[in-house]
C-alpha atoms as a PDB file:
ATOM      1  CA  UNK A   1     -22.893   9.523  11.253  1.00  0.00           C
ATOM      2  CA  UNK A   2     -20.611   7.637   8.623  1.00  0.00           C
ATOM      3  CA  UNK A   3     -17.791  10.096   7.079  1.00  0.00           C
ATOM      4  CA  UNK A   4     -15.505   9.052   4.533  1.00  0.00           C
ATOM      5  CA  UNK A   5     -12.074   8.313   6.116  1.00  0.00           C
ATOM      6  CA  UNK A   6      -9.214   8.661   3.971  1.00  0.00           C
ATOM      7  CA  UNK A   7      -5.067   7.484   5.961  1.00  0.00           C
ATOM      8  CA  UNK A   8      -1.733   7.736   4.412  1.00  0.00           C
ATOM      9  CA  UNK A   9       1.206   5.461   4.955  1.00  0.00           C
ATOM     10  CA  UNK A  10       4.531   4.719   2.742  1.00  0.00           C
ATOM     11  CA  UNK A  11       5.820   2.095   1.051  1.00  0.00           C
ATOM     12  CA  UNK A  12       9.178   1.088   1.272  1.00  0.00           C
ATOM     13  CA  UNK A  13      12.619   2.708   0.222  1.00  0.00           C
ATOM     14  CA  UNK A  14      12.833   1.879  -3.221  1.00  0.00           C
ATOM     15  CA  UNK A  15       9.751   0.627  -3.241  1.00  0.00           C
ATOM     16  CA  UNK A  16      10.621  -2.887  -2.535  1.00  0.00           C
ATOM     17  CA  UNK A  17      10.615  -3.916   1.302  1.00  0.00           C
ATOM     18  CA  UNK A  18      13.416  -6.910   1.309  1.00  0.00           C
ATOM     19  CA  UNK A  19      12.042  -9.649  -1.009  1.00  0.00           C
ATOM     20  CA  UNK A  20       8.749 -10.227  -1.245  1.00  0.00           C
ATOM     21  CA  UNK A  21       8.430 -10.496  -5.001  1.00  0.00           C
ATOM     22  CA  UNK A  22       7.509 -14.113  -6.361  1.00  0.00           C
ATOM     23  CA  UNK A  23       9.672 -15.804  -9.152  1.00  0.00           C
ATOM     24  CA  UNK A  24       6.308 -14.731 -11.391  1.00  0.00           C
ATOM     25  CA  UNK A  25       6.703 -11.281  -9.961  1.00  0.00           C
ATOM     26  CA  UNK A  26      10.312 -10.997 -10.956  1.00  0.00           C
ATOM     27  CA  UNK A  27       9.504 -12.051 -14.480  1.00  0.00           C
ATOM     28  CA  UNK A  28       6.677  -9.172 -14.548  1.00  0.00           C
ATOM     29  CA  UNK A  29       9.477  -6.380 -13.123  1.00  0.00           C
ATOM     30  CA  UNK A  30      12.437  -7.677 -15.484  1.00  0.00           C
ATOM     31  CA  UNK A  31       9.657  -7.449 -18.563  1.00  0.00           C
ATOM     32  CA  UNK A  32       9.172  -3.816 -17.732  1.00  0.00           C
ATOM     33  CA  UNK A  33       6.353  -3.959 -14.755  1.00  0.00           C
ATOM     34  CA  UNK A  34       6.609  -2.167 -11.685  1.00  0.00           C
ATOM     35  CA  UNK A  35       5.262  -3.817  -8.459  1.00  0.00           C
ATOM     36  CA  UNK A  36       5.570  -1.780  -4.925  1.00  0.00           C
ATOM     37  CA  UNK A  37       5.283  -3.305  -1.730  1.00  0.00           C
ATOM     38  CA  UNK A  38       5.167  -1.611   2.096  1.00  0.00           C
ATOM     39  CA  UNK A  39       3.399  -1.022   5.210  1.00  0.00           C
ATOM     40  CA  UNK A  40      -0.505   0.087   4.009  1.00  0.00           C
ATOM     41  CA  UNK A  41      -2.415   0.815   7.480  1.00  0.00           C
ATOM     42  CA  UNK A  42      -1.122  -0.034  11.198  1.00  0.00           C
ATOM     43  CA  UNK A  43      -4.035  -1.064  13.788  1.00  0.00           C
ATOM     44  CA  UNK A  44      -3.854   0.510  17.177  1.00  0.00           C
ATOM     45  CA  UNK A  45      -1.688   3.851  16.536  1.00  0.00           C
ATOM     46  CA  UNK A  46      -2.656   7.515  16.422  1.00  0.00           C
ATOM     47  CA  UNK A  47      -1.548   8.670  12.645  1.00  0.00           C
ATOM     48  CA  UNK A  48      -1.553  12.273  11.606  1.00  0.00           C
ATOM     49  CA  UNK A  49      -4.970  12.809  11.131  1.00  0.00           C
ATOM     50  CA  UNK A  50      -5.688  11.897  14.641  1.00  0.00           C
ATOM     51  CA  UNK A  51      -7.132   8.605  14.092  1.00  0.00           C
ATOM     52  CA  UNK A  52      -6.472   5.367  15.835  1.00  0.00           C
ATOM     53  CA  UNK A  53      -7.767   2.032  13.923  1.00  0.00           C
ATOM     54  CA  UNK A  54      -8.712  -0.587  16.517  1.00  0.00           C
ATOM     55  CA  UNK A  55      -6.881  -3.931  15.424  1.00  0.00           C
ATOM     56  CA  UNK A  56     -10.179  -5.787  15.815  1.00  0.00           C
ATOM     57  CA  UNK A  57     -12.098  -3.759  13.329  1.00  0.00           C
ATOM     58  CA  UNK A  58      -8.430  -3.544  10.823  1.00  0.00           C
ATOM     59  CA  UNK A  59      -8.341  -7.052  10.933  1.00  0.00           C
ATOM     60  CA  UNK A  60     -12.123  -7.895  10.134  1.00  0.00           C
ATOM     61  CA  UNK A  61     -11.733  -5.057   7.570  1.00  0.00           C
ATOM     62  CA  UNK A  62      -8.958  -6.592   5.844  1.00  0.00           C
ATOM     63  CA  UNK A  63     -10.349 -10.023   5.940  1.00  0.00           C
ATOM     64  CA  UNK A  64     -13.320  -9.006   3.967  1.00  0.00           C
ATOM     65  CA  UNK A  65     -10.923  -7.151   1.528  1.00  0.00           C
ATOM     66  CA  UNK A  66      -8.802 -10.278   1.176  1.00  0.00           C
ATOM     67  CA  UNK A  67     -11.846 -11.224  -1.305  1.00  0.00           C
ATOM     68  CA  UNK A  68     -11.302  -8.124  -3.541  1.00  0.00           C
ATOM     69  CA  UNK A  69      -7.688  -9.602  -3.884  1.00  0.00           C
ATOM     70  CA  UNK A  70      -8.434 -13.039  -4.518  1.00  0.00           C
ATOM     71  CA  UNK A  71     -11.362 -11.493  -7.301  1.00  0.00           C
ATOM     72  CA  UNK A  72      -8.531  -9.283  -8.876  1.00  0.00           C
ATOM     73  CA  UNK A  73     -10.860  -6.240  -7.855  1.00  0.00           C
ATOM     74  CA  UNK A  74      -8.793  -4.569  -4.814  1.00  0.00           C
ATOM     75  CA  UNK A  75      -8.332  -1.845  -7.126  1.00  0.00           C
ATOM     76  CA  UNK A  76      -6.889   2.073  -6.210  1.00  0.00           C
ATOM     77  CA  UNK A  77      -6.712   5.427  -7.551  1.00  0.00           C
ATOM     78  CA  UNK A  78      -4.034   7.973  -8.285  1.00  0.00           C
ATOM     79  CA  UNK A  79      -5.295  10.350  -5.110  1.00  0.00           C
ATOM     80  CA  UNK A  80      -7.549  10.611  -2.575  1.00  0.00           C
ATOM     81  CA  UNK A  81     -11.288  11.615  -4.578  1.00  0.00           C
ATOM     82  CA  UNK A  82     -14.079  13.233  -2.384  1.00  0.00           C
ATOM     83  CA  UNK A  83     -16.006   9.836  -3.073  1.00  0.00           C
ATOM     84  CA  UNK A  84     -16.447   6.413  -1.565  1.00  0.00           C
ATOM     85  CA  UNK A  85     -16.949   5.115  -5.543  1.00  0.00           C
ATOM     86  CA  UNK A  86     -13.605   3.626  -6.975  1.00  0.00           C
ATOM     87  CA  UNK A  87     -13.789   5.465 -10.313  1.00  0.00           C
ATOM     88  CA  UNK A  88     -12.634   2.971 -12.743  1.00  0.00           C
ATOM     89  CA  UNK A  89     -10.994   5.750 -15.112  1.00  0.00           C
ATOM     90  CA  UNK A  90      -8.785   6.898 -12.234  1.00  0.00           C
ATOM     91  CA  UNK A  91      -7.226   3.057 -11.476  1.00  0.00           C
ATOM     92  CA  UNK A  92      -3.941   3.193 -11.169  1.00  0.00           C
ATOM     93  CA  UNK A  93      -2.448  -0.001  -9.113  1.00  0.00           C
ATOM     94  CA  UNK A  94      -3.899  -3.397  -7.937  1.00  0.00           C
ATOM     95  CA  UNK A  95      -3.563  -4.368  -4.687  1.00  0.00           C
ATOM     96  CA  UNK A  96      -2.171  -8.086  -5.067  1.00  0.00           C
ATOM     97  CA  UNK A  97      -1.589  -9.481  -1.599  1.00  0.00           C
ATOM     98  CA  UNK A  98      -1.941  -8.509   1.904  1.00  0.00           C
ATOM     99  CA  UNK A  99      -0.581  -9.950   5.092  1.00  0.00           C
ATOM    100  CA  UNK A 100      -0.093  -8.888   8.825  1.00  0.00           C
ATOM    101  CA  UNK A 101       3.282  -8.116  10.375  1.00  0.00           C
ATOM    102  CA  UNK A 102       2.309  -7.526  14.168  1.00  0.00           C
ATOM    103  CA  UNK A 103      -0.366  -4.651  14.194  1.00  0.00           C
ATOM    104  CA  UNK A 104       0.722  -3.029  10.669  1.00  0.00           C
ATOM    105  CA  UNK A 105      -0.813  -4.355   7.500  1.00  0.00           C
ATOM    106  CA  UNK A 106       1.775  -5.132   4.508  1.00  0.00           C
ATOM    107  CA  UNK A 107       0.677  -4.802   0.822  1.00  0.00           C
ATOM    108  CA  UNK A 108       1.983  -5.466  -2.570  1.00  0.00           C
ATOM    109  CA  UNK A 109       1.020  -3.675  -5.227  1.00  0.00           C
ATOM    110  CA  UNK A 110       0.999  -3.896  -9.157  1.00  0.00           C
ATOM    111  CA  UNK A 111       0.921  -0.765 -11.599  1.00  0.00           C
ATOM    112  CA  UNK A 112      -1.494  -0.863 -13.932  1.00  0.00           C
ATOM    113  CA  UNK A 113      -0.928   0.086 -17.953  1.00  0.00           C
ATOM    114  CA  UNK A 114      -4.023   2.535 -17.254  1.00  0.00           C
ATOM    115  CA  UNK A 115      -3.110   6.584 -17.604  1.00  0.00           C
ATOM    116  CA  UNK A 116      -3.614   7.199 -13.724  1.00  0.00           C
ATOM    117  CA  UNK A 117      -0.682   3.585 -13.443  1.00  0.00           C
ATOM    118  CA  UNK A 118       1.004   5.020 -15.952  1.00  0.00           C
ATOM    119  CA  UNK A 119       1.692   8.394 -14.591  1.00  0.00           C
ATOM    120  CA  UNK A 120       2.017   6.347 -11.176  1.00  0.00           C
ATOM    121  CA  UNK A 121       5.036   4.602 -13.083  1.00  0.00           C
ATOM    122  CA  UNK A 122       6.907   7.796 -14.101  1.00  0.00           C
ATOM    123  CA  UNK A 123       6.538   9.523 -11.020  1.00  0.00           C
ATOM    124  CA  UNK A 124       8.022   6.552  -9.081  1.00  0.00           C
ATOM    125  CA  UNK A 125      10.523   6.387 -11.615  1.00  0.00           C
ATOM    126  CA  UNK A 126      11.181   9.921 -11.544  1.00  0.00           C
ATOM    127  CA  UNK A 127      11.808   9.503  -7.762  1.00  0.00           C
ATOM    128  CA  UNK A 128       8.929  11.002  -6.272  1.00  0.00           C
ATOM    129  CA  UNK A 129       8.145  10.700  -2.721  1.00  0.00           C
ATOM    130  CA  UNK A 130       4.809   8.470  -2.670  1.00  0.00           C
ATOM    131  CA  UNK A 131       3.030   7.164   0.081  1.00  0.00           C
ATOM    132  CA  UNK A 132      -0.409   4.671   0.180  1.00  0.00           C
ATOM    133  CA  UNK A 133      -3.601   5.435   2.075  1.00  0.00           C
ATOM    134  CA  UNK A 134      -6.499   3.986   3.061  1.00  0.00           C
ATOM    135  CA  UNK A 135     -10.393   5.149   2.042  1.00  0.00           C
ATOM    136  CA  UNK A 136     -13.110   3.826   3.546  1.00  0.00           C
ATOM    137  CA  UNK A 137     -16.264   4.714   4.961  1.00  0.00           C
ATOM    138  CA  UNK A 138     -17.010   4.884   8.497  1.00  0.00           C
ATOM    139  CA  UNK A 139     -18.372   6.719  12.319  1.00  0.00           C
ATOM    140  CA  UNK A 140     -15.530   7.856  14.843  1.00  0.00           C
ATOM    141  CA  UNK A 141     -15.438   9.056  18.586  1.00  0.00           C
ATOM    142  CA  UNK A 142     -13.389  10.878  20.767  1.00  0.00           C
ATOM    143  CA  UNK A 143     -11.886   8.720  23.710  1.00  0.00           C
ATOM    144  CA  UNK A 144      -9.065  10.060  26.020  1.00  0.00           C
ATOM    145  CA  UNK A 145      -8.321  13.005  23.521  1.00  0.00           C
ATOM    146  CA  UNK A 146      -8.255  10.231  20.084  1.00  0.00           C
ATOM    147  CA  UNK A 147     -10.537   9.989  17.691  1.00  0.00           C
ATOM    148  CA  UNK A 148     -11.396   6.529  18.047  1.00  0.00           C
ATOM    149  CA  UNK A 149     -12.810   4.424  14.464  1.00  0.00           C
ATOM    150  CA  UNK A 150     -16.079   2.482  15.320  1.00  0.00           C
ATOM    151  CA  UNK A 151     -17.087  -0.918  14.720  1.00  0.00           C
ATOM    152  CA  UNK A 152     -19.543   0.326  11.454  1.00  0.00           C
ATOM    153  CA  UNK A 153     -16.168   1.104   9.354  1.00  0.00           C
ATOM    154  CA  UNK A 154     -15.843   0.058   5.672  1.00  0.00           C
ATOM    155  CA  UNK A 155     -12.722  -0.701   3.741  1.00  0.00           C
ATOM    156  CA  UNK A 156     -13.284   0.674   0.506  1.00  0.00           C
ATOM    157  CA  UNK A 157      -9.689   0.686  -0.842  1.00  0.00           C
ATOM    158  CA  UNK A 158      -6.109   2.041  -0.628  1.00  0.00           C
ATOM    159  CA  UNK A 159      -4.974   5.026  -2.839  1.00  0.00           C
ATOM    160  CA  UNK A 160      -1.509   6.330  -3.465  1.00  0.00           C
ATOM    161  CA  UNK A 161      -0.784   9.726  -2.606  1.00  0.00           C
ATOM    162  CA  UNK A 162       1.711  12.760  -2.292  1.00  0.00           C
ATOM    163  CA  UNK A 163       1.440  13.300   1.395  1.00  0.00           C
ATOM    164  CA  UNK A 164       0.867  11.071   4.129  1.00  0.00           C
ATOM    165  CA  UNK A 165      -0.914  11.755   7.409  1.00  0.00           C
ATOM    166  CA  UNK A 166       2.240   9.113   9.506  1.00  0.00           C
ATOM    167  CA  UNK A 167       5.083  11.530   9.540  1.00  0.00           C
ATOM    168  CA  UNK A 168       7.633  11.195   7.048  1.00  0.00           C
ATOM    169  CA  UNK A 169       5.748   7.687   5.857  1.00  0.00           C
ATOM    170  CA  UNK A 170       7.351   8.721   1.980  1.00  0.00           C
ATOM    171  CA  UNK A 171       9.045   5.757  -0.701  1.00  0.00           C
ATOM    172  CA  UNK A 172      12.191   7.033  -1.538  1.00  0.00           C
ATOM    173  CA  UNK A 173      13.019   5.085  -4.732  1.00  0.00           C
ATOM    174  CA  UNK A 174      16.912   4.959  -4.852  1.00  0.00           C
ATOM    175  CA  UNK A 175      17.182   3.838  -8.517  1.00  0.00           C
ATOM    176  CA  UNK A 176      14.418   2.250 -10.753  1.00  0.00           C
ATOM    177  CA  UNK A 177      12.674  -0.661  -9.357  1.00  0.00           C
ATOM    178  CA  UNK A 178      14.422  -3.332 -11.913  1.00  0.00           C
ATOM    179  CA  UNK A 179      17.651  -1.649 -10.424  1.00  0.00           C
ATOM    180  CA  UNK A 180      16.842  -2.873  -6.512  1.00  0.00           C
ATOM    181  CA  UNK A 181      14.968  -6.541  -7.911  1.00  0.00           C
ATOM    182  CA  UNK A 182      18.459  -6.889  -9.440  1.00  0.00           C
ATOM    183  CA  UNK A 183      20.628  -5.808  -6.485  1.00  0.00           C
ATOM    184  CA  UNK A 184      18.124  -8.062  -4.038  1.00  0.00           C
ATOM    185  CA  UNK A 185      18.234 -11.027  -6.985  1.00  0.00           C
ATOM    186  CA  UNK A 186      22.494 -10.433  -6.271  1.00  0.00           C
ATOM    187  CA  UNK A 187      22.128 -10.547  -2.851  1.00  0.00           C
ATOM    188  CA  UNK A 188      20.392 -13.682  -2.870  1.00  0.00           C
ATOM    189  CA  UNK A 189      22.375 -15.641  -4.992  1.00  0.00           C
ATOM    190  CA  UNK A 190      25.162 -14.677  -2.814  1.00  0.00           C
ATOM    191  CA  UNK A 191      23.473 -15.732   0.560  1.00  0.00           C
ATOM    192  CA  UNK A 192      23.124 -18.600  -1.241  1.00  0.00           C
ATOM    193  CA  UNK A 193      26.331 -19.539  -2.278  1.00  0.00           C
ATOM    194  CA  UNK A 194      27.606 -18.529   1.476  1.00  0.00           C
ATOM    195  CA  UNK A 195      24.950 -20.966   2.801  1.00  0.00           C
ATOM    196  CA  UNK A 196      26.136 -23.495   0.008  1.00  0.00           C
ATOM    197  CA  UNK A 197      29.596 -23.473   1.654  1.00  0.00           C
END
């Protein structure tokens, strides 16, 4: 029987995980946008809610939601709702891009000028503790004491939250996010002009 199944992971400190903003990216933070980026589900691993995501079904999963992102309709919401429906008047981020990193799955996300991004945008900046989950729709069994995900799983999206099932999986924004774009912008003209010489 399908159940919704709702994860939890972090993003990175700060929000930013080294540089993975585009020059176009840059332009949005330095004009006052706010994009986050981080680990968003990890294949193969037992997470706090006792659930491990087989890598084959993650990675079909994510291949089908690579679509969404290309569409500019991999949408989220402010919380985990009781629903599989994104509810549009809840959007708060959009998930922008989406790559794999050995058996975790990286995201980047963009806040949204909606009232679910924009309290999104003042808790980050107000250095809440944040993490990212995943909600989708799907059977699991019990194998060897795990609670296994089966093949029928559906990706519906990835939500931020307030408490993640991965232990300690929190963002810990040290300063705003323009603050750590300009400190990683510094320390990349400065590898530069090292490698220059």
């Amino acid at each position: 029987m399908s159940q919704l199944l709702r994860e939890f992971y972090a993003l990175c400190d700060g929000g930013v995980c080294q540089d993975f903003l585009t020059e176009q990216e840059k332009v949005f933070v330095r004009g006052g946008g706010m994009i986050l980026t981080g680990m968003i589900q990890h294949a193969d691993k037992e997470n706090g809610n006792g659930r491990v995501y087989p890598k084959s079904i993650l990675e079909r999963e994510m291949e089908k939601y690579q679509a969404l992102i290309k569409d500019n309709r991999a949408t989220g919401e402010l919380d985990h709702p009781d629903s599989s429906v994104i509810n549009l008047k809840n959007v708060s981020h959009l998930v922008t891009e989406c790559w794999w990193e050995g058996d975790a799955v990286m995201g980047k996300i963009k806040i949204l000028s909606t009232p679910s991004g924009q309290i999104l945008r003042n808790l980050v900046n107000d250095g809440i503790k944040l993490g990212i989950s995943s909600r989708g729709l799907g059977s699991t069994h019990t194998k060897n004491g795990k609670i296994i995900v089966e093949e029928d799983f559906q990706l519906i999206c990835f939500d931020m939250v307030s408490e993640p099932s991965t232990p300690n999986a929190f963002m810990f924004p040290k300063g705003g996010l323009q603050e750590n774009v300009k400190r990683l912008d510094k320390i990349n003209r400065l590898m530069i002009e090292i490698t220059r010489k």
